[in-house]
N, C-alpha and C. Protein backbone atom coordinates (compact mmCIF):
# COMPACT_ATOMS: atom_id res chain seq x y z
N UNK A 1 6.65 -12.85 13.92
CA UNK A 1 5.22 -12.88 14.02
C UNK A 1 4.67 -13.39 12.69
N UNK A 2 3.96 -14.60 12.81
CA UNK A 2 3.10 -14.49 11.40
C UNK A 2 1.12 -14.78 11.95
N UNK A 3 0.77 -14.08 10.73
CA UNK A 3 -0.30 -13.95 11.45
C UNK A 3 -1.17 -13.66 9.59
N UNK A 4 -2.53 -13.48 9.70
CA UNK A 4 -2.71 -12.91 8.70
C UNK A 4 -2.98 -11.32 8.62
N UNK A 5 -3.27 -10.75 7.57
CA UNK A 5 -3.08 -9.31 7.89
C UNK A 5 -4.83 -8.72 7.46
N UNK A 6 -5.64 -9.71 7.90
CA UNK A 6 -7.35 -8.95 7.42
C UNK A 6 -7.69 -8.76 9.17
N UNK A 7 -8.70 -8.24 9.50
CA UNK A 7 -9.07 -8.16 10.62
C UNK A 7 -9.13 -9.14 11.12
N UNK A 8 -10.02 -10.16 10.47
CA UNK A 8 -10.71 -11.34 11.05
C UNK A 8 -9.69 -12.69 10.91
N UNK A 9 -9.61 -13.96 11.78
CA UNK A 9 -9.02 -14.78 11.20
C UNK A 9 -9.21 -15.26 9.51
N UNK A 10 -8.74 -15.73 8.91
CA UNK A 10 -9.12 -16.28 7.11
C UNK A 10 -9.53 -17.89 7.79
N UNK A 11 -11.26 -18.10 7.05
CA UNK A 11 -11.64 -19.50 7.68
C UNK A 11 -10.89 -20.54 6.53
N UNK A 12 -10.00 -20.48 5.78
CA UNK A 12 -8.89 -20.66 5.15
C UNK A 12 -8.20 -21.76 6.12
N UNK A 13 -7.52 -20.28 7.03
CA UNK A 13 -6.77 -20.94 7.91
C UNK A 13 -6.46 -20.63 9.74
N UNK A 14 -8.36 -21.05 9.53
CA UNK A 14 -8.64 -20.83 11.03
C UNK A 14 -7.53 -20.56 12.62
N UNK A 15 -6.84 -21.51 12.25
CA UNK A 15 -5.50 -21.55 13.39
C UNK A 15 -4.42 -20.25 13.18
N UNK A 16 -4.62 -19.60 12.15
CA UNK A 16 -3.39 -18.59 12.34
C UNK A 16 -4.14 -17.42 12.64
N UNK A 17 -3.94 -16.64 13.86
CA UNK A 17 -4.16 -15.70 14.25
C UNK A 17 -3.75 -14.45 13.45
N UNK A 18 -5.17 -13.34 13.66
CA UNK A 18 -4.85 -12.35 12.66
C UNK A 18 -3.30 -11.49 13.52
N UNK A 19 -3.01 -10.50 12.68
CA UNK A 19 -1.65 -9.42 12.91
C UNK A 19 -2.31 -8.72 14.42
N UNK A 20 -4.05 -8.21 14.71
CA UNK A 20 -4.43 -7.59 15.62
C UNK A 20 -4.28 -8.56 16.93
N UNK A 21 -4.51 -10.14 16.63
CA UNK A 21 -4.83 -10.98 17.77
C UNK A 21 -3.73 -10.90 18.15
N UNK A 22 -2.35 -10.87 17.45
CA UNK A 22 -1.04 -11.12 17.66
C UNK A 22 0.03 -10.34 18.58
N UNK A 23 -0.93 -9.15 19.11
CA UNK A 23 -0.08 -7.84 19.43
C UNK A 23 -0.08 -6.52 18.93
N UNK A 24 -0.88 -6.46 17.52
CA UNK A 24 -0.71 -5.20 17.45
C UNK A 24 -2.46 -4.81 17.11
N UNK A 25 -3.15 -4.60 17.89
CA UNK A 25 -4.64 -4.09 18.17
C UNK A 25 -4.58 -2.84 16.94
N UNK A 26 -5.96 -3.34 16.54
CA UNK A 26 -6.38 -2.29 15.28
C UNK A 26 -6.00 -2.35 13.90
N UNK A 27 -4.48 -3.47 13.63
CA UNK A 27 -3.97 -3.74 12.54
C UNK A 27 -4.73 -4.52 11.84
N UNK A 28 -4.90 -3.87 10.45
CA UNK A 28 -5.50 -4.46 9.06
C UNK A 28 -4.85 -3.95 8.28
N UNK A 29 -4.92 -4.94 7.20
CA UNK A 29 -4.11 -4.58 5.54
C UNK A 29 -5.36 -5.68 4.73
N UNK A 30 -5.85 -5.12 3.65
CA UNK A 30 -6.23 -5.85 2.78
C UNK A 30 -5.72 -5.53 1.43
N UNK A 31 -5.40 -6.97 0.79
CA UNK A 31 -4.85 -6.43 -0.23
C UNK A 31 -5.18 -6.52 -1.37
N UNK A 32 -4.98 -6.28 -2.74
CA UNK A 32 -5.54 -6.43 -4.19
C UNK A 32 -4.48 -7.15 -5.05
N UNK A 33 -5.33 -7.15 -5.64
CA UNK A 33 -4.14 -8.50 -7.07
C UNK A 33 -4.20 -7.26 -7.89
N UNK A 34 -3.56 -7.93 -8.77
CA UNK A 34 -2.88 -7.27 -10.18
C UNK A 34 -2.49 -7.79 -11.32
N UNK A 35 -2.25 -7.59 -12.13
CA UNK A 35 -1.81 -8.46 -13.71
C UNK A 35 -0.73 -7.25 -14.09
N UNK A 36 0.59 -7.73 -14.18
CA UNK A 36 1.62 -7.69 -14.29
C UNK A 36 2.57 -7.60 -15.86
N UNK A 37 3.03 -7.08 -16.54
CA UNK A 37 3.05 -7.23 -17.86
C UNK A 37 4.55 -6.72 -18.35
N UNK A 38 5.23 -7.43 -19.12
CA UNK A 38 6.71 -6.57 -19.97
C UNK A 38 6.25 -5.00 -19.97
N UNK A 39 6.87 -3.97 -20.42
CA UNK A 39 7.04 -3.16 -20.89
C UNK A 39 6.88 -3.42 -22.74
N UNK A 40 6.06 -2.48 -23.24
CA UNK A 40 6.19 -2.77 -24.94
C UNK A 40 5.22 -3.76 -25.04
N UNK A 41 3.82 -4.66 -24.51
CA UNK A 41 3.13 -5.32 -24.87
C UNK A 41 2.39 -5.02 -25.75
N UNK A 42 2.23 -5.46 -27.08
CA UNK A 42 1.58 -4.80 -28.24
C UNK A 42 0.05 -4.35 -28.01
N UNK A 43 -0.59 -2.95 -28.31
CA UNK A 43 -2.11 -2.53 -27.82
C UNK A 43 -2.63 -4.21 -28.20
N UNK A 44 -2.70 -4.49 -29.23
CA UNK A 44 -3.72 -5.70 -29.58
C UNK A 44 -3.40 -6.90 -28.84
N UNK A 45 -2.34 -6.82 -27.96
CA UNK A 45 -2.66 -8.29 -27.21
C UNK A 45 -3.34 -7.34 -25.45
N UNK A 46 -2.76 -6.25 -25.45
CA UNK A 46 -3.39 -5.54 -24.26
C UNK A 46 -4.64 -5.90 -24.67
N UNK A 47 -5.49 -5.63 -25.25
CA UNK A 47 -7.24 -5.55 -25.62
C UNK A 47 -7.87 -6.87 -25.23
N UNK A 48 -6.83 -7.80 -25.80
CA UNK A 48 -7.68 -9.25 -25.75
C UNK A 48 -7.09 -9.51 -24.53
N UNK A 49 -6.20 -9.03 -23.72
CA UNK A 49 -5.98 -9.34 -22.09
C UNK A 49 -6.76 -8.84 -21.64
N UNK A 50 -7.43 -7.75 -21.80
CA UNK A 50 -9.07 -6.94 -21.14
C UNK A 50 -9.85 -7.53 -21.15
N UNK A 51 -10.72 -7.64 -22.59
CA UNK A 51 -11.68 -8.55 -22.43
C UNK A 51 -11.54 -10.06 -21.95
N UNK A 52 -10.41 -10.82 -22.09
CA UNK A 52 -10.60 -12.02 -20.80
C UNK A 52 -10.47 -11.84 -19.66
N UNK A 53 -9.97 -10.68 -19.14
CA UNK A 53 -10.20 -10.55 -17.80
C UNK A 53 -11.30 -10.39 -17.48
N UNK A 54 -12.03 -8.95 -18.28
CA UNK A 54 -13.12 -8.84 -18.29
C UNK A 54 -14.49 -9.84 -18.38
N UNK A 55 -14.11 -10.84 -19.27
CA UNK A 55 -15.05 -11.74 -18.90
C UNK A 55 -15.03 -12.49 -17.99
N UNK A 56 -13.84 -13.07 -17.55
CA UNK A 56 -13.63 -14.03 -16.24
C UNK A 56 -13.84 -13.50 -14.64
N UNK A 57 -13.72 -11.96 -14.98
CA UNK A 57 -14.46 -11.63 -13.75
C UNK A 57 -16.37 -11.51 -13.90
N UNK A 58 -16.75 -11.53 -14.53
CA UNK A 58 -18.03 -11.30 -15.08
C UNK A 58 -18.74 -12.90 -14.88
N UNK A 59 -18.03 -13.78 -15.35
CA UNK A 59 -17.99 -15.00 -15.88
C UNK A 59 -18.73 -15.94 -14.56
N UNK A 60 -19.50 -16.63 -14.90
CA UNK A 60 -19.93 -17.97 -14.38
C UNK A 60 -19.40 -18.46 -12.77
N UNK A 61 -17.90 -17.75 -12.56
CA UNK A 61 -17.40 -18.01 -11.31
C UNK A 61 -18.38 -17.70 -10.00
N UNK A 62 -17.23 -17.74 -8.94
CA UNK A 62 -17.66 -17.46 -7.50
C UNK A 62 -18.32 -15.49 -7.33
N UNK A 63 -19.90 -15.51 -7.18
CA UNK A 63 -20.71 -14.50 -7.53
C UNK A 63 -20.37 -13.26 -6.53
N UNK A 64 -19.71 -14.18 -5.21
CA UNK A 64 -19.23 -13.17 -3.92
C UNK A 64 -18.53 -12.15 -4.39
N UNK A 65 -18.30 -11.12 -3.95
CA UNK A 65 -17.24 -10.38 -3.91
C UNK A 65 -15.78 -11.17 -3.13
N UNK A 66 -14.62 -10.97 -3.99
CA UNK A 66 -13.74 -11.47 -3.41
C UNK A 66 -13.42 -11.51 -1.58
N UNK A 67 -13.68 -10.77 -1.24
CA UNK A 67 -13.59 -10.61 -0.10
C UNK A 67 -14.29 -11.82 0.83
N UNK A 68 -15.58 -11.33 0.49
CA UNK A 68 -16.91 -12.50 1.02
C UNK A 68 -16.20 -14.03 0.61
N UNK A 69 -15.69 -14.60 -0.73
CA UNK A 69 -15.21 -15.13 -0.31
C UNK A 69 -14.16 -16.22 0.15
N UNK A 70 -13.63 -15.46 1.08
CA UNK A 70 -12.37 -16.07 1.52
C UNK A 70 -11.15 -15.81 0.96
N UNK A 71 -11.18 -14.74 0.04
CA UNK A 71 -9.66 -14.53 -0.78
C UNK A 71 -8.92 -13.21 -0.20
């Protein structure tokens, strides 16, 4: 089965039917990202990985909530 796993089709990729259209009624998964890191990353490069995250989510980009859109 592939399918996507949000309720709705992704207008992404209109043609692939969600996991619910597919057979299994009521199925959703949405999922979240993450930033990923060694073990032992020195505090001072942790900090300045915050604040650019922090700004790039803040930042000039797409104003939607990820969700809204399309991710």
């Amino acid at each position: 089965m592939l399918g996507v796993t949000s309720a709705k089709r992704s207008k992404f990729l209109p043609e692939l039917p969600s996991i619910a259209e597919s057979g299994m009624p009521g199925y959703e998964f949405d999922s979240w990202l993450g930033l990923l890191g060694p073990v032992g990353i020195p505090v001072p490069t942790l900090e300045r990985i915050n604040v650019a995250v922090g700004t790039l989510l803040q930042g000039p980009g797409d104003p939607r909530p990820a969700g809204e859109a399309g991710h």
